[in-house]
PDB file of N, CA and C in Angstrom:
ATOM      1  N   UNK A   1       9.676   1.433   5.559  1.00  0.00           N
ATOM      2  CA  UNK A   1       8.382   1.802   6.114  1.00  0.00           C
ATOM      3  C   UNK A   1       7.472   0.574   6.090  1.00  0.00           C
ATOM      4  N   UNK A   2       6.696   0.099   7.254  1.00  0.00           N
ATOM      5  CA  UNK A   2       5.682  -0.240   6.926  1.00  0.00           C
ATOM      6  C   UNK A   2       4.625  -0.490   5.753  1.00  0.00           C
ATOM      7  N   UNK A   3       4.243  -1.801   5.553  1.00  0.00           N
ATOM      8  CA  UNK A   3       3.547  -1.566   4.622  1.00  0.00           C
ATOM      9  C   UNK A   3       2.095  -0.862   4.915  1.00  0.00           C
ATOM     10  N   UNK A   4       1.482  -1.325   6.626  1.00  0.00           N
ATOM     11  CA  UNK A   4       0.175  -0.454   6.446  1.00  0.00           C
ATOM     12  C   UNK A   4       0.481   0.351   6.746  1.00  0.00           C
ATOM     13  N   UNK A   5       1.688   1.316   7.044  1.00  0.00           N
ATOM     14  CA  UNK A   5       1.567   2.991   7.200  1.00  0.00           C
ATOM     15  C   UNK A   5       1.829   3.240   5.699  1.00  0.00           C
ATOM     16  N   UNK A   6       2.715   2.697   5.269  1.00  0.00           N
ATOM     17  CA  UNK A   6       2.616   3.161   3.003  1.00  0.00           C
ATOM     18  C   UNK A   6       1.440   3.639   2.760  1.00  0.00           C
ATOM     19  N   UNK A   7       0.419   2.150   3.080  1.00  0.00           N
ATOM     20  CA  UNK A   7      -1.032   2.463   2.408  1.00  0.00           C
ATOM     21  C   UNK A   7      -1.815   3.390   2.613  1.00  0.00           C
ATOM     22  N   UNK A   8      -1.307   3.923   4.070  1.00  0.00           N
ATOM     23  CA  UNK A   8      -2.686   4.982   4.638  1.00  0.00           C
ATOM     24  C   UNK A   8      -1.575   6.771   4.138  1.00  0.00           C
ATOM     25  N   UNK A   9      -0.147   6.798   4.459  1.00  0.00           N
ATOM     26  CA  UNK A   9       0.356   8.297   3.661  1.00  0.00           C
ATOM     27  C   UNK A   9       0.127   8.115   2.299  1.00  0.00           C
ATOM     28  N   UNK A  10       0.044   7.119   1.276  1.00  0.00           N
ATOM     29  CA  UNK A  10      -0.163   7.475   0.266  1.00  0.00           C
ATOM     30  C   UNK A  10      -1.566   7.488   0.000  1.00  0.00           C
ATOM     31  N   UNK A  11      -2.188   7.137   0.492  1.00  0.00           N
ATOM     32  CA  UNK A  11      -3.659   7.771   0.293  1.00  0.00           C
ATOM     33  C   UNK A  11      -4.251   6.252  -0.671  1.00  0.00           C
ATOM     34  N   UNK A  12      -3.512   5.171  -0.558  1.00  0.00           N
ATOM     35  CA  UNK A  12      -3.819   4.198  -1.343  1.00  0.00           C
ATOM     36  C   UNK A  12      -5.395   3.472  -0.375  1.00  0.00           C
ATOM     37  N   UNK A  13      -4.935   3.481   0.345  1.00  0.00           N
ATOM     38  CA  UNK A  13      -6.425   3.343   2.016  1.00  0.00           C
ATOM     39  C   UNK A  13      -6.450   4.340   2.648  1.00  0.00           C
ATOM     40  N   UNK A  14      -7.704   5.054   3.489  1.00  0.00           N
ATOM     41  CA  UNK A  14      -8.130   5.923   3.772  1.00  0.00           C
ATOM     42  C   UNK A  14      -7.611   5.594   5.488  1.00  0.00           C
ATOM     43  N   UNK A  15      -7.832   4.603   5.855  1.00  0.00           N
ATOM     44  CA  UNK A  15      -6.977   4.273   7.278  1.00  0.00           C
ATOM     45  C   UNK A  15      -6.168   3.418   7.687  1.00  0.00           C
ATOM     46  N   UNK A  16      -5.344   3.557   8.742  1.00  0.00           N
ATOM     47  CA  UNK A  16      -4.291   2.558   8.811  1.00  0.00           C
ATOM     48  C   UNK A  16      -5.003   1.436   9.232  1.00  0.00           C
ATOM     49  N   UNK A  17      -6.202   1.569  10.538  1.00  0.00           N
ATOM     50  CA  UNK A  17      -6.435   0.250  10.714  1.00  0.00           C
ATOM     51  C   UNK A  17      -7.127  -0.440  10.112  1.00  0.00           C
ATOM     52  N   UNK A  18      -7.858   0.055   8.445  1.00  0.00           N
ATOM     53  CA  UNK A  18      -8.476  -0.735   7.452  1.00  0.00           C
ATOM     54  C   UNK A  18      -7.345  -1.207   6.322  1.00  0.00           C
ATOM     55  N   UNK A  19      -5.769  -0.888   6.657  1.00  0.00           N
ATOM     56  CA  UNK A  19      -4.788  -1.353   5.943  1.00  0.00           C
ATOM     57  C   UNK A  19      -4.318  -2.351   6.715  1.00  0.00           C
ATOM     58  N   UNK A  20      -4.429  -2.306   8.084  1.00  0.00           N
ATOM     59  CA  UNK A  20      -4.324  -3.829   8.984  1.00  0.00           C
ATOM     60  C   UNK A  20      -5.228  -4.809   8.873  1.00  0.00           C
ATOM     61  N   UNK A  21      -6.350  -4.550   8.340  1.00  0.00           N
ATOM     62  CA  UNK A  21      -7.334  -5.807   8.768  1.00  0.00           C
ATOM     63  C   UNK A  21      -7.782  -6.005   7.356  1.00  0.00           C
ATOM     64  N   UNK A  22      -6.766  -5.503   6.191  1.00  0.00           N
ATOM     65  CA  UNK A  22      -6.644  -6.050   4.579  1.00  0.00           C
ATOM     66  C   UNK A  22      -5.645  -6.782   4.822  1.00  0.00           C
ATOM     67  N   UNK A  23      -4.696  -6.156   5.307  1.00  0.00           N
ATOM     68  CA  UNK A  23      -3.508  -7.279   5.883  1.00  0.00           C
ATOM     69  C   UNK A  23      -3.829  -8.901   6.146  1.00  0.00           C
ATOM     70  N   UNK A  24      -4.603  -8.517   7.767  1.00  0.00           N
ATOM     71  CA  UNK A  24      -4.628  -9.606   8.019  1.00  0.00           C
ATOM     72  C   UNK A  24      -5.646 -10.487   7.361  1.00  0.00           C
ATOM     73  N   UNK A  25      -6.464 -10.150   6.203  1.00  0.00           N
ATOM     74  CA  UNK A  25      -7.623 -11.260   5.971  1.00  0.00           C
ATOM     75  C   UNK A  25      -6.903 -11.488   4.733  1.00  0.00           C
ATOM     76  N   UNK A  26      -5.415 -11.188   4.296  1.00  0.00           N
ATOM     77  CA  UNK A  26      -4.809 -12.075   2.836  1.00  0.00           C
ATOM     78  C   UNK A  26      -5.399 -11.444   1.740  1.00  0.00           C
ATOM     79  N   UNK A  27      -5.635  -9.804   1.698  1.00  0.00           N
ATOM     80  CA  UNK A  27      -6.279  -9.152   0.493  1.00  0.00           C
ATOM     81  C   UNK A  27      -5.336  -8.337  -0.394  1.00  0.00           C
ATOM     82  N   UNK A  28      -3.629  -8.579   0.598  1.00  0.00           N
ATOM     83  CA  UNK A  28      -2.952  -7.579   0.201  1.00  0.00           C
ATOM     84  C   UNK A  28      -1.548  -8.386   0.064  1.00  0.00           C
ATOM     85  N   UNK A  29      -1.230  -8.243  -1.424  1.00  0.00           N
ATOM     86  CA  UNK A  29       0.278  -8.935  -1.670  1.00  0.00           C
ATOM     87  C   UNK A  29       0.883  -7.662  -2.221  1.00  0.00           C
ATOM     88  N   UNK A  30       2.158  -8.202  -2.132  1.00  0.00           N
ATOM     89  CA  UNK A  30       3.308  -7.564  -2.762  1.00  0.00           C
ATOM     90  C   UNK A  30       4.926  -8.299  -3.301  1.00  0.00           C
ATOM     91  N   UNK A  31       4.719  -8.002  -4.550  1.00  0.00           N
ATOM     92  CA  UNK A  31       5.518  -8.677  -5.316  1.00  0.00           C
ATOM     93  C   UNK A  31       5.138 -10.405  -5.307  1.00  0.00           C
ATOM     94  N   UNK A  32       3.580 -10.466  -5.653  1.00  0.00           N
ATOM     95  CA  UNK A  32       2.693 -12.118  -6.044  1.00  0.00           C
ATOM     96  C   UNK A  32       3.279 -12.658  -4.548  1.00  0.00           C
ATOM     97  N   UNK A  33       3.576 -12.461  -3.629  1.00  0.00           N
ATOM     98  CA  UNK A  33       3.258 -13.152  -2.413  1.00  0.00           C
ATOM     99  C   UNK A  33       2.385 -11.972  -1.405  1.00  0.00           C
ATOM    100  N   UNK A  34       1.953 -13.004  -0.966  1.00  0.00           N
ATOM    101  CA  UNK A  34       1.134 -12.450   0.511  1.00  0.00           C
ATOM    102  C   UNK A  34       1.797 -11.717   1.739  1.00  0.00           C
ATOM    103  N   UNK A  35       1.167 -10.193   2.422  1.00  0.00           N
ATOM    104  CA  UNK A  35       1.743  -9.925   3.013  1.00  0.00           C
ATOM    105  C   UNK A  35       1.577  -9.370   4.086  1.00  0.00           C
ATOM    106  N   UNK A  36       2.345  -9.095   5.381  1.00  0.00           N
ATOM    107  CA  UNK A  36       1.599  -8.731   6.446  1.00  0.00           C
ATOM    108  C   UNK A  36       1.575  -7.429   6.756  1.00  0.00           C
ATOM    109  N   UNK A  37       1.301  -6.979   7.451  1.00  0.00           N
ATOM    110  CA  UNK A  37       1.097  -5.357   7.603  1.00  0.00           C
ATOM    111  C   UNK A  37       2.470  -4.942   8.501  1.00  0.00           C
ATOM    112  N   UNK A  38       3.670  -6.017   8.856  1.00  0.00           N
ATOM    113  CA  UNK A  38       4.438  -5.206   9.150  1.00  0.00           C
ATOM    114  C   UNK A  38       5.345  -5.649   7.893  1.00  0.00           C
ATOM    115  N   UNK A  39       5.048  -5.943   6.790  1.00  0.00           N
ATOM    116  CA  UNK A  39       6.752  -6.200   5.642  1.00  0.00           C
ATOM    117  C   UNK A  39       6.903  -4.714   5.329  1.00  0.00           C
ATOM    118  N   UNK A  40       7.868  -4.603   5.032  1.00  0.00           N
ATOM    119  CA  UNK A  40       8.748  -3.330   5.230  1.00  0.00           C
ATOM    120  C   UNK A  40       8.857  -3.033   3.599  1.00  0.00           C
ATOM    121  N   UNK A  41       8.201  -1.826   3.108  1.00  0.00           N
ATOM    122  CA  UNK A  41       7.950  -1.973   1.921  1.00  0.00           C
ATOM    123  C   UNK A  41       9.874  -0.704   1.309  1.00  0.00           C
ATOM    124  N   UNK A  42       9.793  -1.415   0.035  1.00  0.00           N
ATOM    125  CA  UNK A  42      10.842  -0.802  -0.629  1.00  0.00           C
ATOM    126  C   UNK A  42      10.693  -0.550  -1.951  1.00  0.00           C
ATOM    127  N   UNK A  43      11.416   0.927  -2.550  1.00  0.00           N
ATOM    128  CA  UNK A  43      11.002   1.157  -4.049  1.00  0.00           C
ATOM    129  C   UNK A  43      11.008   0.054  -4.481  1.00  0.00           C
ATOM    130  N   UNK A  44      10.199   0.258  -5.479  1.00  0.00           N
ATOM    131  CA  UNK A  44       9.863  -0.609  -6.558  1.00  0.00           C
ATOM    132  C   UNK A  44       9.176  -1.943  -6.557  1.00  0.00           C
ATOM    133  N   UNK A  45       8.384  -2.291  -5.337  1.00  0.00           N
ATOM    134  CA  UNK A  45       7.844  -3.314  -4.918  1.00  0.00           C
ATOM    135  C   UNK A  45       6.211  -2.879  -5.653  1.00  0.00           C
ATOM    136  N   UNK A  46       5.799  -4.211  -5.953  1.00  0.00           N
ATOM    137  CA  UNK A  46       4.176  -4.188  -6.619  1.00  0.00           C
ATOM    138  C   UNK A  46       3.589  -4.627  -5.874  1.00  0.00           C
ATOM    139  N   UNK A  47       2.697  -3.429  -5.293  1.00  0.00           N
ATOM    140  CA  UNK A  47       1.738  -3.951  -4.165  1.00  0.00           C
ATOM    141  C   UNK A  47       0.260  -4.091  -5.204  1.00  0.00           C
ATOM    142  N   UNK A  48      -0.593  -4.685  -4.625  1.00  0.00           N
ATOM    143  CA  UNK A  48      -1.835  -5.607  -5.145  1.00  0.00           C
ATOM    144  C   UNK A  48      -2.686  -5.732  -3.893  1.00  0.00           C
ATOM    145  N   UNK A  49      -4.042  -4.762  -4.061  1.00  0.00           N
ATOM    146  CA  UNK A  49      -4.741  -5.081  -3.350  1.00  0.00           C
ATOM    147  C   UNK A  49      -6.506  -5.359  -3.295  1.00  0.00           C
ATOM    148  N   UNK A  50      -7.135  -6.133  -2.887  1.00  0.00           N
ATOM    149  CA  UNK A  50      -8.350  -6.926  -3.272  1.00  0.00           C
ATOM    150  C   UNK A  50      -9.063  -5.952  -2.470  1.00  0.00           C
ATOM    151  N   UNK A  51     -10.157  -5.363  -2.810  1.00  0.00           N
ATOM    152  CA  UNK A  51     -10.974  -4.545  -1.468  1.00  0.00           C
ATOM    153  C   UNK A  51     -12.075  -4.765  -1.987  1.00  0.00           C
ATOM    154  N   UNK A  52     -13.011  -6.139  -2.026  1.00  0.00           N
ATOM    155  CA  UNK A  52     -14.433  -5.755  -2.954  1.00  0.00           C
ATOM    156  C   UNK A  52     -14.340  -5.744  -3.790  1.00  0.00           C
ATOM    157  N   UNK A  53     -14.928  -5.715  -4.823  1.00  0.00           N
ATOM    158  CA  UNK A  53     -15.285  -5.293  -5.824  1.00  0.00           C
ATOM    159  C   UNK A  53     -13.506  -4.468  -6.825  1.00  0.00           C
ATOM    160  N   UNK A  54     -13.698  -3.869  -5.625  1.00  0.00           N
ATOM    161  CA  UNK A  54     -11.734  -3.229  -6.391  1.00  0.00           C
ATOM    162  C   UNK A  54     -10.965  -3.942  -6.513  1.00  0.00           C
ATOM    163  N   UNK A  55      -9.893  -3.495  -7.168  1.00  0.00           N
ATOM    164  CA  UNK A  55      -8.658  -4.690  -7.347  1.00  0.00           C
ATOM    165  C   UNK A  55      -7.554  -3.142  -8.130  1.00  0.00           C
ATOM    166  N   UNK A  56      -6.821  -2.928  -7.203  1.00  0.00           N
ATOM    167  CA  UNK A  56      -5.556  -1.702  -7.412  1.00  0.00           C
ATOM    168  C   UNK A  56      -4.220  -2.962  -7.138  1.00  0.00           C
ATOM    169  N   UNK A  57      -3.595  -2.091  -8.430  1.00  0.00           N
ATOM    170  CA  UNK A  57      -2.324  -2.929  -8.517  1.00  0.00           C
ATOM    171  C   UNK A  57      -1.272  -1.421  -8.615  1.00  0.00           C
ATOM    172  N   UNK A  58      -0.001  -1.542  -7.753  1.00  0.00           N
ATOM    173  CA  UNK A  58       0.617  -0.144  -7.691  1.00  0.00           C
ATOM    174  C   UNK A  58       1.739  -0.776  -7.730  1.00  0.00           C
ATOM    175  N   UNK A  59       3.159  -0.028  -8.444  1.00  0.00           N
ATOM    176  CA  UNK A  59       4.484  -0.100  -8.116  1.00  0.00           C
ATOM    177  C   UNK A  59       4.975   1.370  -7.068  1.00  0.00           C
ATOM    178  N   UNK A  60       6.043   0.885  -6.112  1.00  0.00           N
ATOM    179  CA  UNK A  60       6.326   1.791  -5.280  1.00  0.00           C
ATOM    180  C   UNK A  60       7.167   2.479  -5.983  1.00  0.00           C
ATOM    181  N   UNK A  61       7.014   4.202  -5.923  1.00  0.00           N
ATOM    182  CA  UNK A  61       8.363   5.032  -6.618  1.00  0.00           C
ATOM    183  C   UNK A  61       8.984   5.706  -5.358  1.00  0.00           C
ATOM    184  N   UNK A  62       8.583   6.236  -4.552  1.00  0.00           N
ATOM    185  CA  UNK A  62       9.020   6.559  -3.675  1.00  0.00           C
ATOM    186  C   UNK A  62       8.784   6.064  -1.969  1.00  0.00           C
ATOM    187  N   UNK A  63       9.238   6.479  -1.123  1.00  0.00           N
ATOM    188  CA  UNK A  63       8.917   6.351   0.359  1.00  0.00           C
ATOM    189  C   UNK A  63       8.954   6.847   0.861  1.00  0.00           C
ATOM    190  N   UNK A  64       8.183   8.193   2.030  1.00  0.00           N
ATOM    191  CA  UNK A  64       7.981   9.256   2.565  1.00  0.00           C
ATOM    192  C   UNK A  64       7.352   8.315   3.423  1.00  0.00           C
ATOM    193  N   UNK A  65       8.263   9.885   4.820  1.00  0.00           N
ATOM    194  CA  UNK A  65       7.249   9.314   6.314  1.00  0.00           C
ATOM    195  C   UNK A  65       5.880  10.194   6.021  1.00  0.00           C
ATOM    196  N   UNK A  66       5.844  11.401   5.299  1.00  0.00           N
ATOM    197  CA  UNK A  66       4.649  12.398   5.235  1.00  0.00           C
ATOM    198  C   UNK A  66       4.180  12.489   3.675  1.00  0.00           C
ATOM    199  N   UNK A  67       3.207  13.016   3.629  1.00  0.00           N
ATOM    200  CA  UNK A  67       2.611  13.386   2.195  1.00  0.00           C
ATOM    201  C   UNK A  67       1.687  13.750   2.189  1.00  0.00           C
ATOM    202  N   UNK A  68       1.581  15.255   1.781  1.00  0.00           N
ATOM    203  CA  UNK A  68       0.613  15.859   1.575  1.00  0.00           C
ATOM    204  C   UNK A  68      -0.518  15.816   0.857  1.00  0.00           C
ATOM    205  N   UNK A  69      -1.519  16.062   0.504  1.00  0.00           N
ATOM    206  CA  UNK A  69      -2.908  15.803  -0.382  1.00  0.00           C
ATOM    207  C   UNK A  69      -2.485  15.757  -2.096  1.00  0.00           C
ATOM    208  N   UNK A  70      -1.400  16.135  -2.644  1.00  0.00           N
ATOM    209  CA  UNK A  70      -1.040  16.485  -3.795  1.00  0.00           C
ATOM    210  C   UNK A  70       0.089  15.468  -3.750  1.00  0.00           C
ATOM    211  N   UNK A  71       1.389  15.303  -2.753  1.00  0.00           N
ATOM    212  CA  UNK A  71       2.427  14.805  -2.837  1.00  0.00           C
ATOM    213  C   UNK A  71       2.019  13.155  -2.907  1.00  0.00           C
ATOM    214  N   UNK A  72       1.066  12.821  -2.292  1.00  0.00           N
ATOM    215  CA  UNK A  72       0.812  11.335  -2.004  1.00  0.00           C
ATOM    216  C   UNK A  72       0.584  10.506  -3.369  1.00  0.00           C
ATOM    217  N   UNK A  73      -0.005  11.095  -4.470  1.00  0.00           N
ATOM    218  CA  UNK A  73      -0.283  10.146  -5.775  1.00  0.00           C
ATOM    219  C   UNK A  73       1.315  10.334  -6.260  1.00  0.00           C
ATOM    220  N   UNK A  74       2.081  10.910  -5.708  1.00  0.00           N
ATOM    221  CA  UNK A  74       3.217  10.711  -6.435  1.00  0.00           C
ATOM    222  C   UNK A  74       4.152   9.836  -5.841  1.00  0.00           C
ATOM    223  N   UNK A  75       4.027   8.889  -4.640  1.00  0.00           N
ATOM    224  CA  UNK A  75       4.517   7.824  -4.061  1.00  0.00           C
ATOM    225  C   UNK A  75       4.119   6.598  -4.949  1.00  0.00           C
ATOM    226  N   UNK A  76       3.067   6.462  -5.772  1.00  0.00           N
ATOM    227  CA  UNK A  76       3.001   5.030  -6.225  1.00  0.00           C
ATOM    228  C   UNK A  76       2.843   5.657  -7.617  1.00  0.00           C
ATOM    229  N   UNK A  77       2.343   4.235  -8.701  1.00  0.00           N
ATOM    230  CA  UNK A  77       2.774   4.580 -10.335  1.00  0.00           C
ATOM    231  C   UNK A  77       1.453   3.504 -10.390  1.00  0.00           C
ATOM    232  N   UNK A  78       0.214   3.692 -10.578  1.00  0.00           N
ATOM    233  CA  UNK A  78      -0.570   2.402 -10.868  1.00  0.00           C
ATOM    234  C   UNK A  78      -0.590   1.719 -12.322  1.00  0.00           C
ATOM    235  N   UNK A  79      -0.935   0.406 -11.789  1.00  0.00           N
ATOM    236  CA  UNK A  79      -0.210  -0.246 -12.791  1.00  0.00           C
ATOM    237  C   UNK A  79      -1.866  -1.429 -13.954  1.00  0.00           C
TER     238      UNK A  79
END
């Protein structure tokens, strides 16, 4: 999957195209390198992301094309 569709089913970003344009301004690594909004994310990868003031650091446990309001915190493990 995508990494900015990951961010927006798991509820880690509220939209896909504010998970593209974290992408593209270098706010969003995974596994300590930099990454683009199409790397293809896989269990167990540590995504890291800068938004302001925030700073969320997540390991991937699962990968779903869908996720519901309840199912989605159970795609990542924050770290």
């Amino acid at each position: 999957m995508r990494l900015d569709k990951y961010l927006k089913v798991s509820r880690l970003v509220k939209r896909r195209t504010v998970a593209n344009e974290l992408c593209d301004a270098k706010h969003v690594e995974v596994n300590g390198k930099t990454a683009r909004a199409s790397y293809e994310i896989k269990v167990g990868d540590i995504i890291d992301i800068q938004m302001g003031a925030n700073h969320i650091k997540a390991e991937v446990v699962t990968v779903s094309e869908y996720a519901t309001k309840e199912s989605a915190s159970t795609m990542y493990k924050l770290l």
